[in-house]
Protein backbone atom coordinates (compact mmCIF):
# COMPACT_ATOMS: atom_id res chain seq x y z
CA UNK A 1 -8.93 33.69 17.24
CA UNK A 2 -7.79 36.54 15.49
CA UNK A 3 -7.74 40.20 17.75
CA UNK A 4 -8.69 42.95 16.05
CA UNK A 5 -5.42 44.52 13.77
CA UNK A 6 -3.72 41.43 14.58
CA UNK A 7 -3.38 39.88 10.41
CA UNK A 8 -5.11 36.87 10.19
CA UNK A 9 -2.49 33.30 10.29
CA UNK A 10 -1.95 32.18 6.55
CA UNK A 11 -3.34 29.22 5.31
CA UNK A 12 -1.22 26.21 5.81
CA UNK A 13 -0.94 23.11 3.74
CA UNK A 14 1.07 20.41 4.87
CA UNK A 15 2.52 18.09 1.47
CA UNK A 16 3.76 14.42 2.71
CA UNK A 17 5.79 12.54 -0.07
CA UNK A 18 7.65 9.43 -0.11
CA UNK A 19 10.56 10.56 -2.38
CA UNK A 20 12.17 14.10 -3.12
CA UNK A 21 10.40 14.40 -6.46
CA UNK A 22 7.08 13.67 -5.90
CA UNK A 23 5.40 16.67 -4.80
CA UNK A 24 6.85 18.27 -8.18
CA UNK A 25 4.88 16.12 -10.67
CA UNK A 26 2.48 15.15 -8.94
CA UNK A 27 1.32 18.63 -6.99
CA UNK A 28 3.50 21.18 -7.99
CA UNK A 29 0.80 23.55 -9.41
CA UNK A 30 -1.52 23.30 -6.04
CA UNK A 31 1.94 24.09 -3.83
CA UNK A 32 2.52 27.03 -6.28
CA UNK A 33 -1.23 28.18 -6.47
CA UNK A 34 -1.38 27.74 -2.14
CA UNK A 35 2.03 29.68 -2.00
CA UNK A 36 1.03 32.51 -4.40
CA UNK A 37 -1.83 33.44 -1.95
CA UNK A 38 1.02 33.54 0.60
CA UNK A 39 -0.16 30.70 2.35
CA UNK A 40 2.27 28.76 4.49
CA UNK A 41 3.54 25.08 2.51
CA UNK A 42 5.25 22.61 3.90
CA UNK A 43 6.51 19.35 2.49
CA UNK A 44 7.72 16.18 4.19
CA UNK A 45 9.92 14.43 1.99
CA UNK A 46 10.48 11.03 3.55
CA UNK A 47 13.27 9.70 1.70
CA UNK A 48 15.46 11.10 -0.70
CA UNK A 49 14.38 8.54 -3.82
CA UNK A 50 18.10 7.54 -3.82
CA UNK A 51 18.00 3.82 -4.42
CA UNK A 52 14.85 3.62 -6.36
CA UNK A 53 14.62 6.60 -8.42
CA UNK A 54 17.98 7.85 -9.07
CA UNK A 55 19.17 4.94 -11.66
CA UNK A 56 21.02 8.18 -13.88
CA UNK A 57 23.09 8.67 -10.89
CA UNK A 58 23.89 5.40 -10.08
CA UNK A 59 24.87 4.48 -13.92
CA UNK A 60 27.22 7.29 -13.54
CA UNK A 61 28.81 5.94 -10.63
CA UNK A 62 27.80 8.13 -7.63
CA UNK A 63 27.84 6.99 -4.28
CA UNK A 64 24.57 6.37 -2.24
CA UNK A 65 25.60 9.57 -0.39
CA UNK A 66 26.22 11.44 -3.27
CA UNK A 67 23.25 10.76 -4.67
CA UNK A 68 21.09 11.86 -1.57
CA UNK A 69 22.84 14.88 -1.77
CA UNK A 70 22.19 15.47 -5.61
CA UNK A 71 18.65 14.61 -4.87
CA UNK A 72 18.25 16.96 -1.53
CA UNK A 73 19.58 19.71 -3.53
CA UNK A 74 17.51 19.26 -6.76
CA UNK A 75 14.35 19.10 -3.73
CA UNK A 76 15.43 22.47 -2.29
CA UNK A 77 15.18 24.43 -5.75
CA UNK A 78 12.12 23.16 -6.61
CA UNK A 79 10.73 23.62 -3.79
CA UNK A 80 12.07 27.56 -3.24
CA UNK A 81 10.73 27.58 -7.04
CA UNK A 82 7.19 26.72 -5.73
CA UNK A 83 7.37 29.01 -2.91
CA UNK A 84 7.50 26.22 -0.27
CA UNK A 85 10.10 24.87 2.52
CA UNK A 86 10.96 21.12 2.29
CA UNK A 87 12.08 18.60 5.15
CA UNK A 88 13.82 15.61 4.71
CA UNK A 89 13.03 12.91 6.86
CA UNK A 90 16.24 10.59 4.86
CA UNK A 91 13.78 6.93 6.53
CA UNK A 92 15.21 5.45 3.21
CA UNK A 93 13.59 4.03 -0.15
CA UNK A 94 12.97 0.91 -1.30
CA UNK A 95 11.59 0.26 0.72
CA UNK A 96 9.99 2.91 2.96
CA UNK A 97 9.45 1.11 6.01
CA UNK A 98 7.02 2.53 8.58
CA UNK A 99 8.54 3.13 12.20
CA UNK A 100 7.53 4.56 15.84
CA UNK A 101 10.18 6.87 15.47
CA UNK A 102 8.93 8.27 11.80
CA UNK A 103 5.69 8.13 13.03
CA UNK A 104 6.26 10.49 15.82
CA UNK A 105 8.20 13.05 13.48
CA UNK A 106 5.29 13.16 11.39
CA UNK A 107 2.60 14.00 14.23
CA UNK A 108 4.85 16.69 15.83
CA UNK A 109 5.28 18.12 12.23
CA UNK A 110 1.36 18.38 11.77
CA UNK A 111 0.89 20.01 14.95
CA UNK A 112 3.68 22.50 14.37
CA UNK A 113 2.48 23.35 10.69
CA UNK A 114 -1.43 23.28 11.45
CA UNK A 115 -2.65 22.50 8.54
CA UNK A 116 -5.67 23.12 6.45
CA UNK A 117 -5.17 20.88 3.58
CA UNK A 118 -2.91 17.46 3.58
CA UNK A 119 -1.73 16.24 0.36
CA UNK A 120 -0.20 13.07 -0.19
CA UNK A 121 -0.01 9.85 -2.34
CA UNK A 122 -3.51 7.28 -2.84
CA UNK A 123 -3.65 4.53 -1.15
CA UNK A 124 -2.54 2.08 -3.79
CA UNK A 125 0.24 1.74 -6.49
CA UNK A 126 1.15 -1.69 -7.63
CA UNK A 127 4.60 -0.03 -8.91
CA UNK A 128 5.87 1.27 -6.47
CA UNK A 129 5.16 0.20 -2.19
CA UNK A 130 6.76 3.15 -0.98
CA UNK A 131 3.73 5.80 -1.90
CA UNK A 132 1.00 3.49 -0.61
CA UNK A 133 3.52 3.33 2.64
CA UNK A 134 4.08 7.52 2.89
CA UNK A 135 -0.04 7.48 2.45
CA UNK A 136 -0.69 5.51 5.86
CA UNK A 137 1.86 7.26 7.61
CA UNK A 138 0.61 10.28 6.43
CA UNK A 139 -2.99 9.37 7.43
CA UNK A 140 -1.85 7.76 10.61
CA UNK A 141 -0.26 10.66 12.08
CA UNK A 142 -3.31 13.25 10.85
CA UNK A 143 -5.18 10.90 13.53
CA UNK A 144 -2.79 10.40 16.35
CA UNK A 145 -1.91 14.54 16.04
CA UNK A 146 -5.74 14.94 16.87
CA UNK A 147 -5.46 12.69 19.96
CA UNK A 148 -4.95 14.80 23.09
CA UNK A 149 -3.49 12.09 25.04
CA UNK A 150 -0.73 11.22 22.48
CA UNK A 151 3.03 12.05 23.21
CA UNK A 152 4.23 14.79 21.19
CA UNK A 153 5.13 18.34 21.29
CA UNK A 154 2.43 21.13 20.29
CA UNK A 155 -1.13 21.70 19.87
CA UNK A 156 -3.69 19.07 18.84
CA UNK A 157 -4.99 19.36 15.33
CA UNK A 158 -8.31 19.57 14.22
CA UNK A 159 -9.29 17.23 10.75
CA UNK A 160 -7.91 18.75 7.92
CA UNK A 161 -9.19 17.62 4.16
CA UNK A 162 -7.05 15.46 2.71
CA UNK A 163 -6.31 15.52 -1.55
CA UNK A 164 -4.61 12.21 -2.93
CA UNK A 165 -2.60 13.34 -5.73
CA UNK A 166 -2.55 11.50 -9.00
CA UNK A 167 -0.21 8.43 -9.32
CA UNK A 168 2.41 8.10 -12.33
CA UNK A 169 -0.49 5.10 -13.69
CA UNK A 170 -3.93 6.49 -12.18
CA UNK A 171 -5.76 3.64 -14.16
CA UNK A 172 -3.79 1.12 -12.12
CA UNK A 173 -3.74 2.64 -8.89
CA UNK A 174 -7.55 2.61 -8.20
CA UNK A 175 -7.27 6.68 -8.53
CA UNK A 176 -10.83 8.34 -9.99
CA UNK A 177 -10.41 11.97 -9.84
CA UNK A 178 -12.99 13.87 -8.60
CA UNK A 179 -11.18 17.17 -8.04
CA UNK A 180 -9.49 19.16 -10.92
CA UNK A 181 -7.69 21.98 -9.68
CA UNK A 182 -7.10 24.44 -12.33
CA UNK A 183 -3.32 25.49 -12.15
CA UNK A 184 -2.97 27.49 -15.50
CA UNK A 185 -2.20 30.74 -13.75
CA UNK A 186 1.21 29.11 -12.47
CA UNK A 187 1.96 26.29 -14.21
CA UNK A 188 5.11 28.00 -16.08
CA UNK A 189 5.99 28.36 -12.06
CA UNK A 190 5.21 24.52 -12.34
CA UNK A 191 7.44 23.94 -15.21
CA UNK A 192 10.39 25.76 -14.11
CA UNK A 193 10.71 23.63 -10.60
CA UNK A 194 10.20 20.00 -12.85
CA UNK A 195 13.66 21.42 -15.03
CA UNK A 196 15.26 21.14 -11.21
CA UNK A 197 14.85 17.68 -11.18
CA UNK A 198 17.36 16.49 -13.74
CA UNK A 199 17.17 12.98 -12.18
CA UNK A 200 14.15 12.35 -13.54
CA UNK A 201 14.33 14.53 -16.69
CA UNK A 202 12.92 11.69 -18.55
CA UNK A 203 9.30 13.22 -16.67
CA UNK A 204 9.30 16.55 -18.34
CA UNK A 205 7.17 15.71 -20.52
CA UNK A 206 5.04 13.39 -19.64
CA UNK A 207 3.72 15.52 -16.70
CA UNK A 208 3.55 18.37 -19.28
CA UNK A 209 1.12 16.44 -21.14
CA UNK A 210 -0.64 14.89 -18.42
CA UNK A 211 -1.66 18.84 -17.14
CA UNK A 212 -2.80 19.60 -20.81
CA UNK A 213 -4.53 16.44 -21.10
CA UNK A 214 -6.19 17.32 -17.24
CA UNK A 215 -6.90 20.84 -18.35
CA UNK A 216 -9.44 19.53 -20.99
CA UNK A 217 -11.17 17.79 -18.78
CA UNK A 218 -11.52 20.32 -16.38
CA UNK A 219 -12.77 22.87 -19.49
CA UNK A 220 -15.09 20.12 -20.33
CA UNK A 221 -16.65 19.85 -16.39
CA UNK A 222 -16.75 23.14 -16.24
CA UNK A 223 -19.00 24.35 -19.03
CA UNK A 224 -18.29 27.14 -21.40
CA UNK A 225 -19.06 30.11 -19.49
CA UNK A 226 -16.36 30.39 -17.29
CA UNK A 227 -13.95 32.24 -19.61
CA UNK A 228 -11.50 29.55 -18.99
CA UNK A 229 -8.16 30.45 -21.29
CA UNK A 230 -7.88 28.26 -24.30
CA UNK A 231 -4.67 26.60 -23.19
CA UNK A 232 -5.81 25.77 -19.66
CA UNK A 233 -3.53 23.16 -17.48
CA UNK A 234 -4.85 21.22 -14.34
CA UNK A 235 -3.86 18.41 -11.47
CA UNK A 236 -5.96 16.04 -10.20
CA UNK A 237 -7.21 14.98 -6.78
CA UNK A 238 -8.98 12.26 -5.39
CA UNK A 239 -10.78 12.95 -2.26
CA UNK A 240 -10.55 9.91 0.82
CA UNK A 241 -13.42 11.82 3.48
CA UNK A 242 -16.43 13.19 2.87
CA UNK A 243 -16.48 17.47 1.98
CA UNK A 244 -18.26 19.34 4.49
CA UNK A 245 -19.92 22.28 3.21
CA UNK A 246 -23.01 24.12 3.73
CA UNK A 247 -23.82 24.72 0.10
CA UNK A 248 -23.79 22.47 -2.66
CA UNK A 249 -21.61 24.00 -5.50
């Protein structure tokens, strides 16, 4: 409860991710949008994406620590870019193997951060095992953080919604968005924390495109009466629980 001239506690959204470029492409514009309404973001990178999504690096000849460290740091600007803090969990990549120990990390993290929203990965991806592994763990430890009786530091948490974020192939992942979060207002915000991740600049693009392609959907759900900018941008979400609300809209 809030006292009276005591400010109210930001918003908090809580971002889990199996490799330290996900939350870039795939929810960069909902971290930015959260973070520009000074809400609090946090992101749990679980692994660093150095054996399975570093293959520039490795060509060149880094080392498997050099390339965590090229990856950490690329993380760390995009994520200052966004507005949000990042922590690395370094469980490893390919694969990202669920353990007690990981487990408990993430439960004490939700009940330090609180959150109101959870993003994180759908439950399926034929590609690559590691997101449909951070998505249990990430939906495991929303549970056991609500559980009075389990082990770990803080208060309980009540039952934030949780947003899947759109897979690299949607159509093969079993993802149907039905939440299109319009991110033109920050999407050059967006942009400018994708250029940080020169591991992957072979992405640029494509998630350029893909927020285009989302905007016009989004103008196209929304009707024409919203004054929507001609060159609007989106993300989409998929949502796993039910939406409780008390008006339809």
């Amino acid at each position: 409860m809030t006292h009276a001239g005591t400010p109210p506690t930001p918003r908090s959204t809580l971002v889990v991710t199996a490799h330290a470029g996900d939350f870039v492409w795939r929810a960069g514009g909902a971290i930015a949008l959260a973070a520009s309404r000074g809400e609090k973001v946090t992101i749990a990178c679980l692994t660093f994406g150095e054996r399975g999504e570093s293959a520039k690096a490795w060509r060149a000849g880094k080392t498997l620590e050099e390339i965590k460290a090229i990856r950490r740091e690329e993380a760390e600007r995009a994520a200052a870019v966004l507005g949000a803090q990042v922590r690395f969990f370094d469980a490893g990549d390919y694969p990202l193997v669920a353990t007690a120990e990981l487990t408990d990390q993430l439960v004490a993290l939700y009940r330090e951060t609180q959150p109101d929203v959870v993003l994180t990965h759908p439950v399926e991806d034929p590609y690559n095992g590691d997101h449909p592994a951070a998505n249990r763990m990430a939906l495991q430890a929303r549970v056991l953080a609500q559980a009075i009786g389990y082990p770990a530091p803080g208060e309980i948490i009540g039952a934030p919604p949780v947003f899947y974020f759109e897979p690299h192939q949607p159509e093969m992942c079993g993802f149907t968005p039905d939440v299109l979060l319009d991110i033109t207002e920050v999407w050059e915000t967006k942009r400018k924390a994708m250029e940080c991740l020169a591991a992957q600049q072979h992405l640029w693009d494509y998630y350029t495109d893909l927020a285009v392609r989302r905007g016009v959907q989004l103008k196209r759900n929304a009707g024409p009466n919203l004054g929507l900018p001609h060159k609007t941008v989106a993300e989409a979400y998929m949502r796993p629980y039910p939406q409780v609300t008390k008006e339809l809209a």
